[in-house]
N, C-alpha and C. Protein backbone atom coordinates (compact mmCIF):
# COMPACT_ATOMS: atom_id res chain seq x y z
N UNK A 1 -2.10 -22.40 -19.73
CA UNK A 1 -3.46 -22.75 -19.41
C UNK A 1 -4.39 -21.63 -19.90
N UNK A 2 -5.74 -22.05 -20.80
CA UNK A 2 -6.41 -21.15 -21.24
C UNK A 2 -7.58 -21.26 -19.81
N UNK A 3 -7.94 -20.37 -19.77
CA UNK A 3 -9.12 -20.17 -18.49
C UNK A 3 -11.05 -19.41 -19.44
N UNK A 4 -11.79 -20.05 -19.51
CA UNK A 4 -12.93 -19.88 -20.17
C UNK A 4 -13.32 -19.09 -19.13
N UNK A 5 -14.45 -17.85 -19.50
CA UNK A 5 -14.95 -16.86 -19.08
C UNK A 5 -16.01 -17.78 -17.51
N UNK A 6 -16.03 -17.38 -16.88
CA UNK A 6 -16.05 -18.18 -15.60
C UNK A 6 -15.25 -18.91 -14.47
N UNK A 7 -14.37 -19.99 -15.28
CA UNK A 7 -13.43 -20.44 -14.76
C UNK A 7 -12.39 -19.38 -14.17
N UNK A 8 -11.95 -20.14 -12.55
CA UNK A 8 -11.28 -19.54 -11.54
C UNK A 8 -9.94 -20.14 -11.49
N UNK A 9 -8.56 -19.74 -11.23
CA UNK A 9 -7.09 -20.06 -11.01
C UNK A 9 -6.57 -19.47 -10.00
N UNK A 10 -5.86 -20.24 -9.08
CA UNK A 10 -5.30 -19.68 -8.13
C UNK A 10 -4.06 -18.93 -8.45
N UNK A 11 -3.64 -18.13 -7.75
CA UNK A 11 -2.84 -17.33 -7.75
C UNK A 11 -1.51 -16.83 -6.68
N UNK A 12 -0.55 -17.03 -6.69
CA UNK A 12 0.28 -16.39 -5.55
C UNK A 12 0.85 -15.15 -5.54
N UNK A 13 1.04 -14.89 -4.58
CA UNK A 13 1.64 -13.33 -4.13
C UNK A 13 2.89 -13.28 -3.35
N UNK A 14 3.54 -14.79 -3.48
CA UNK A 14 4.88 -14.57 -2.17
C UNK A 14 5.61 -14.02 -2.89
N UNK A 15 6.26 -13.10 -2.24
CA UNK A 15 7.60 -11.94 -2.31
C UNK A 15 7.28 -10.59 -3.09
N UNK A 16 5.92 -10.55 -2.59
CA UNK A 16 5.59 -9.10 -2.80
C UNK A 16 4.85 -8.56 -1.61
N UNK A 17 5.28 -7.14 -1.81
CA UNK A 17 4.79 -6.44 -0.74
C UNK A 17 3.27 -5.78 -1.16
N UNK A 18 2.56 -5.62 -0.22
CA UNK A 18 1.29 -5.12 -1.00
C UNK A 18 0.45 -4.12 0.35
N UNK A 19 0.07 -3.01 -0.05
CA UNK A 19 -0.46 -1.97 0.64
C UNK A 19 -1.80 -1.53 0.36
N UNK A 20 -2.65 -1.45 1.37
CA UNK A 20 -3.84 -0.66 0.74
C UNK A 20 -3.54 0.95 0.55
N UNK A 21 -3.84 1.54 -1.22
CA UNK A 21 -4.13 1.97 -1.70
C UNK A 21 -4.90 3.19 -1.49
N UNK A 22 -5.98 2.44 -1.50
CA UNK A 22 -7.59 3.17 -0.70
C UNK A 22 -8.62 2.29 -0.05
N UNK A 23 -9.38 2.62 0.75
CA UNK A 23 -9.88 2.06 1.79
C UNK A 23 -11.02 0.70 1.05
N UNK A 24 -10.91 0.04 1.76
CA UNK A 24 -11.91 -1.09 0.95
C UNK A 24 -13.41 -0.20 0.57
N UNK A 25 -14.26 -0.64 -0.19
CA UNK A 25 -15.42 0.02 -0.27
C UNK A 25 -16.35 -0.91 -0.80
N UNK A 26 -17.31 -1.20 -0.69
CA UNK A 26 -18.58 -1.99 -1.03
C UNK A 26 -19.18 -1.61 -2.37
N UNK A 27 -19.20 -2.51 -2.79
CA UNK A 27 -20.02 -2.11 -4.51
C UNK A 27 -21.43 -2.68 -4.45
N UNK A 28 -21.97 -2.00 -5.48
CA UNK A 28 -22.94 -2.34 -5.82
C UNK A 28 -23.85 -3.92 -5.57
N UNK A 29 -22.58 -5.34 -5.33
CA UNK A 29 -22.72 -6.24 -5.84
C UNK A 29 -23.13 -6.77 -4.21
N UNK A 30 -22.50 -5.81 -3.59
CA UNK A 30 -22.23 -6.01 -2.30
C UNK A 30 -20.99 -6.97 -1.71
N UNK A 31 -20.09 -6.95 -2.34
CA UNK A 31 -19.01 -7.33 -2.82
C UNK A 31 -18.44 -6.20 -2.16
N UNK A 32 -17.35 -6.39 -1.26
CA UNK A 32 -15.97 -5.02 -1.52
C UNK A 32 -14.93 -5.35 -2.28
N UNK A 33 -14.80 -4.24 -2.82
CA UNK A 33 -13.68 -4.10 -3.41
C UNK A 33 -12.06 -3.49 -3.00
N UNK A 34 -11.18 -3.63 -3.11
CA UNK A 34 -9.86 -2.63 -2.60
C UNK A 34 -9.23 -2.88 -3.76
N UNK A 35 -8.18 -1.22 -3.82
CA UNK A 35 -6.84 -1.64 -4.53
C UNK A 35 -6.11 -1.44 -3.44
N UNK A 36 -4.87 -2.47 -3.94
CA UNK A 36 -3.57 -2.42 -3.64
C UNK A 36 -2.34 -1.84 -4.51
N UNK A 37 -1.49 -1.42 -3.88
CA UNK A 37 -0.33 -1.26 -4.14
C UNK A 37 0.91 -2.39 -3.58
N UNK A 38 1.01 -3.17 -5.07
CA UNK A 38 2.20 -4.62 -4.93
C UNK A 38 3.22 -4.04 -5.76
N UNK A 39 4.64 -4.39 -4.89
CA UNK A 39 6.04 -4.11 -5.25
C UNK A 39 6.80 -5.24 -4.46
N UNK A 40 7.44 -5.92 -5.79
CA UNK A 40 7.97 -6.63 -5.65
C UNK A 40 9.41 -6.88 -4.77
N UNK A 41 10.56 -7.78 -4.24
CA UNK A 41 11.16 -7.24 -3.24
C UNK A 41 12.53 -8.22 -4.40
N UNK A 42 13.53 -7.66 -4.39
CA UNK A 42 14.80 -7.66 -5.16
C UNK A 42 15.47 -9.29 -4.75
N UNK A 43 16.77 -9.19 -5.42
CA UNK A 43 17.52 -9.98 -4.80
C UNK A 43 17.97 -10.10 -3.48
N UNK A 44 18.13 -8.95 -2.93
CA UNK A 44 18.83 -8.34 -1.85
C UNK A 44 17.69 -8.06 -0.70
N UNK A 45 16.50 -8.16 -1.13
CA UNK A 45 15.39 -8.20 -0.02
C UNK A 45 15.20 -6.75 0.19
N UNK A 46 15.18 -5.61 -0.95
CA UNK A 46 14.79 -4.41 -0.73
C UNK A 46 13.87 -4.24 -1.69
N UNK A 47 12.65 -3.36 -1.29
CA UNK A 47 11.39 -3.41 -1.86
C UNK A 47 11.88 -2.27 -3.23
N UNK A 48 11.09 -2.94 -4.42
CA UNK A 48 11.76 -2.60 -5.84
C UNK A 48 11.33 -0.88 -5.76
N UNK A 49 11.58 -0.36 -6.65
CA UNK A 49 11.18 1.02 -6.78
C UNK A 49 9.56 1.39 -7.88
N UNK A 50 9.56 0.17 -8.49
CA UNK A 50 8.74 -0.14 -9.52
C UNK A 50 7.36 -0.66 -8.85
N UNK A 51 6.32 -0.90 -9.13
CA UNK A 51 5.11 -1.63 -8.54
C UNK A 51 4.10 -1.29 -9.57
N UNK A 52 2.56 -2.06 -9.43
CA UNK A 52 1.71 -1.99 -9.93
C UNK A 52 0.18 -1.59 -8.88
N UNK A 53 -0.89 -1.25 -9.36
CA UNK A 53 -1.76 -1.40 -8.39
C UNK A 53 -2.99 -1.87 -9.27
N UNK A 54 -3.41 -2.94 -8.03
CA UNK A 54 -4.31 -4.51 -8.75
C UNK A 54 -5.33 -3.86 -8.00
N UNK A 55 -6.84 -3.88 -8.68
CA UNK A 55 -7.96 -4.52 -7.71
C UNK A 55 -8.44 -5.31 -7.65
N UNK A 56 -8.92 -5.97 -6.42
CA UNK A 56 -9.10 -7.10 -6.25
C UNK A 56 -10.92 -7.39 -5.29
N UNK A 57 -11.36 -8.23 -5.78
CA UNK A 57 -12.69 -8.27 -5.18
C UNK A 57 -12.48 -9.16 -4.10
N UNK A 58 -12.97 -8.83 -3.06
CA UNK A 58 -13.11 -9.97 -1.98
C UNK A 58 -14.54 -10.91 -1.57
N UNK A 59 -14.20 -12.30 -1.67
CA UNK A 59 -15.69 -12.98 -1.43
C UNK A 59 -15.70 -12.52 0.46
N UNK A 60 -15.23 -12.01 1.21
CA UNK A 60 -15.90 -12.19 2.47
C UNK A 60 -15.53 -10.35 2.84
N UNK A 61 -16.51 -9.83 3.64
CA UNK A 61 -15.79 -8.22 4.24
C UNK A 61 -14.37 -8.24 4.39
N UNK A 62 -14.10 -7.11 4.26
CA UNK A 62 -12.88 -6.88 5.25
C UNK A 62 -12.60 -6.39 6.93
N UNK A 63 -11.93 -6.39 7.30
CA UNK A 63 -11.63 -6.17 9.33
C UNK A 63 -12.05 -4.52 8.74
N UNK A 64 -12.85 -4.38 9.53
CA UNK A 64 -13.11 -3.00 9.72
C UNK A 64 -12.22 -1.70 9.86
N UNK A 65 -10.82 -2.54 10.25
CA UNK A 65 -9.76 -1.70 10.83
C UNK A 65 -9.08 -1.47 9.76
N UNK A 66 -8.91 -2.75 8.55
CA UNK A 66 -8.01 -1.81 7.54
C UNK A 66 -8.36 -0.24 6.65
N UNK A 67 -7.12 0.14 6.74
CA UNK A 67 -7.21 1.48 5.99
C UNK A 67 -6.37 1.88 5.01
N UNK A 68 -6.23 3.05 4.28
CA UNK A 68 -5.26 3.30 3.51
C UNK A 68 -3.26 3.49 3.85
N UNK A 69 -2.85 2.56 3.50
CA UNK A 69 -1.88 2.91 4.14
C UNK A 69 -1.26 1.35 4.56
N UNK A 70 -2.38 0.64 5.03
CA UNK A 70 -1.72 -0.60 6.14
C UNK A 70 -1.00 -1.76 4.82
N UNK A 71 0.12 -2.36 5.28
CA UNK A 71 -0.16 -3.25 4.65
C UNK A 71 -0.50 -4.56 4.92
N UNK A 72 -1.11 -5.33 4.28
CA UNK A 72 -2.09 -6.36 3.89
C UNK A 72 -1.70 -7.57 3.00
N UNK A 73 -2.19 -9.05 3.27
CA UNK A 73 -2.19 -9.79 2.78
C UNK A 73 -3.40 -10.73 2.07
N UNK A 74 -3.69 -11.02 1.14
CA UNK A 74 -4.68 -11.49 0.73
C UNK A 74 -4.63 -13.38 0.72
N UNK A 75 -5.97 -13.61 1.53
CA UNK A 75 -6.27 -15.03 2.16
C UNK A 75 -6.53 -15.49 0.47
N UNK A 76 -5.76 -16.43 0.22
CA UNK A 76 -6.75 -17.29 -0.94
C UNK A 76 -6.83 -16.85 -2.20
N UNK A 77 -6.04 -16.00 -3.29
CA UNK A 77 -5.95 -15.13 -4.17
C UNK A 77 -5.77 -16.14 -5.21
N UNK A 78 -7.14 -15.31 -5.99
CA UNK A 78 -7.38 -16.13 -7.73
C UNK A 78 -8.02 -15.01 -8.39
N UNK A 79 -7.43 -15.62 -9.90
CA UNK A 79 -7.85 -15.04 -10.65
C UNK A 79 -8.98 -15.67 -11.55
N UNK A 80 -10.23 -14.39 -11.89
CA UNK A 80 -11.47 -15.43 -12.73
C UNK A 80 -11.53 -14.44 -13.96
N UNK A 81 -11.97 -15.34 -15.09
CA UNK A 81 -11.71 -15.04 -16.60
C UNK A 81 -13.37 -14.35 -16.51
N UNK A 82 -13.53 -13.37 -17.50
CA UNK A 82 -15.14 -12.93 -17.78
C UNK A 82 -15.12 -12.43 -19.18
N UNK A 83 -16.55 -12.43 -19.81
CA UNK A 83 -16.50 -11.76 -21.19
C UNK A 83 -17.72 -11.11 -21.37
N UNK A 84 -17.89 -10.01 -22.00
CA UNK A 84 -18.95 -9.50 -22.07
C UNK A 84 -19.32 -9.14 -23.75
N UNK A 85 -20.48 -8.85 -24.24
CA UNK A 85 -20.30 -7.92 -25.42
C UNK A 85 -20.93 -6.93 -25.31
N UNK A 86 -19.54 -6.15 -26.54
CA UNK A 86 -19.73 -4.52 -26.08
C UNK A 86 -20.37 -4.53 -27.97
N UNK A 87 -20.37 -2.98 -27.92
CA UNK A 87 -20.75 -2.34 -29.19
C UNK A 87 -19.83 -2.79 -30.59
N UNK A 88 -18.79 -3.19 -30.46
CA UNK A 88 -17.93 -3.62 -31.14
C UNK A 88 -17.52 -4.93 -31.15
N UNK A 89 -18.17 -5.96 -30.53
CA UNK A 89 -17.42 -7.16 -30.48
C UNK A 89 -17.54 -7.82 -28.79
N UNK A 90 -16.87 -8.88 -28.76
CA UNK A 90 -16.35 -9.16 -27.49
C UNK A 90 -15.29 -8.66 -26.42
N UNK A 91 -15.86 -8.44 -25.47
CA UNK A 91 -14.05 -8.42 -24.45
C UNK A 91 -14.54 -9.56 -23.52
N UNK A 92 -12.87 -9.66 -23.27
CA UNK A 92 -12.50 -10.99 -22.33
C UNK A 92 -11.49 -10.24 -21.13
N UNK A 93 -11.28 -10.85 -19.67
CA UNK A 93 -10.24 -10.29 -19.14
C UNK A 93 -10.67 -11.57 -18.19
N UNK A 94 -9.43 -10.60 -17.33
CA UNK A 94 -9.82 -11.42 -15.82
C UNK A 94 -9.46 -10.50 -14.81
N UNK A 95 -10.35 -11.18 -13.75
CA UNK A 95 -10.53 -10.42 -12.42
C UNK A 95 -9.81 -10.89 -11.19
N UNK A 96 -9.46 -10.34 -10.54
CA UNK A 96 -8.64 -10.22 -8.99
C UNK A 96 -9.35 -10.64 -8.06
N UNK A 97 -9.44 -11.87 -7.66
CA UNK A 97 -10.59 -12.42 -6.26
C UNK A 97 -9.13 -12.77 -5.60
N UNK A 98 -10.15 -13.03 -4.02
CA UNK A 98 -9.18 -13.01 -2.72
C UNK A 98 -10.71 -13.34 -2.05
N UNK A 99 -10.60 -14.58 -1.14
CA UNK A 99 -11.41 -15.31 0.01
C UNK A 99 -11.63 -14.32 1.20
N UNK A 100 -10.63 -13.81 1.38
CA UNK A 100 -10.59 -12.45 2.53
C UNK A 100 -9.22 -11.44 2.74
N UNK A 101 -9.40 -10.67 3.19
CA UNK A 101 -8.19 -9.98 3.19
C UNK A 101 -7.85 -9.37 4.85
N UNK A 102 -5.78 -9.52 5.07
CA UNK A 102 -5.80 -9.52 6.70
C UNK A 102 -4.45 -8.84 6.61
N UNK A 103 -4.85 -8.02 8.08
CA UNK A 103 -3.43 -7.07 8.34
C UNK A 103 -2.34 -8.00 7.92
N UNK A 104 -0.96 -7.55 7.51
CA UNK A 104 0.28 -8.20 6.95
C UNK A 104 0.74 -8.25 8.57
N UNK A 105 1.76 -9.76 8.24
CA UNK A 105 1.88 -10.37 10.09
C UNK A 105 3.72 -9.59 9.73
């Protein structure tokens, strides 16, 4: 599936573990933002040694209570395509949305 600069895709996250990073923080957009730290969990159900860390924008706040450290699950996770032009041409990517984000149960 090609996704045009706008267009939104949902996304899943089952069987990964995912941690805040650093503390959510509010941008400019008034939007918060967080990263996470996601590591995936093996055959054997032990969390990999390997991981990545995503940021992800959230359309609603976060609980006041999360912090660095907790881990966390993200309500509703998609990804949206954007393009801009730079000095050289076009870029294209996509971005990390999540509806809300909640302590891991």
């Amino acid at each position: 599936m090609t996704l045009r600069p706008g267009q939104t895709q949902s996304v899943r996250f089952d069987g990964l573990l995912m941690w805040v990073s650093d503390s959510p923080r509010e941008g400019s957009s008034g939007k918060f933002r967080v990263r996470l730290i996601v590591k995936p969990f093996d055959a054997q159900g032990v969390v990999s040694p390997g991981g990545d860390e995503v940021r992800v924008t959230l359309d609603s706040p976060p609980e006041s209570s999360i912090a660095a450290g907790d881990r966390v699950e993200l309500v509703e996770p998609y990804v949206q395509a954007y393009e801009f032009t730079t000095h050289g041409g076009t870029a294209t990517g996509l971005i990390f949305k999540a509806a809300a984000l909640h302590p891991a149960l």
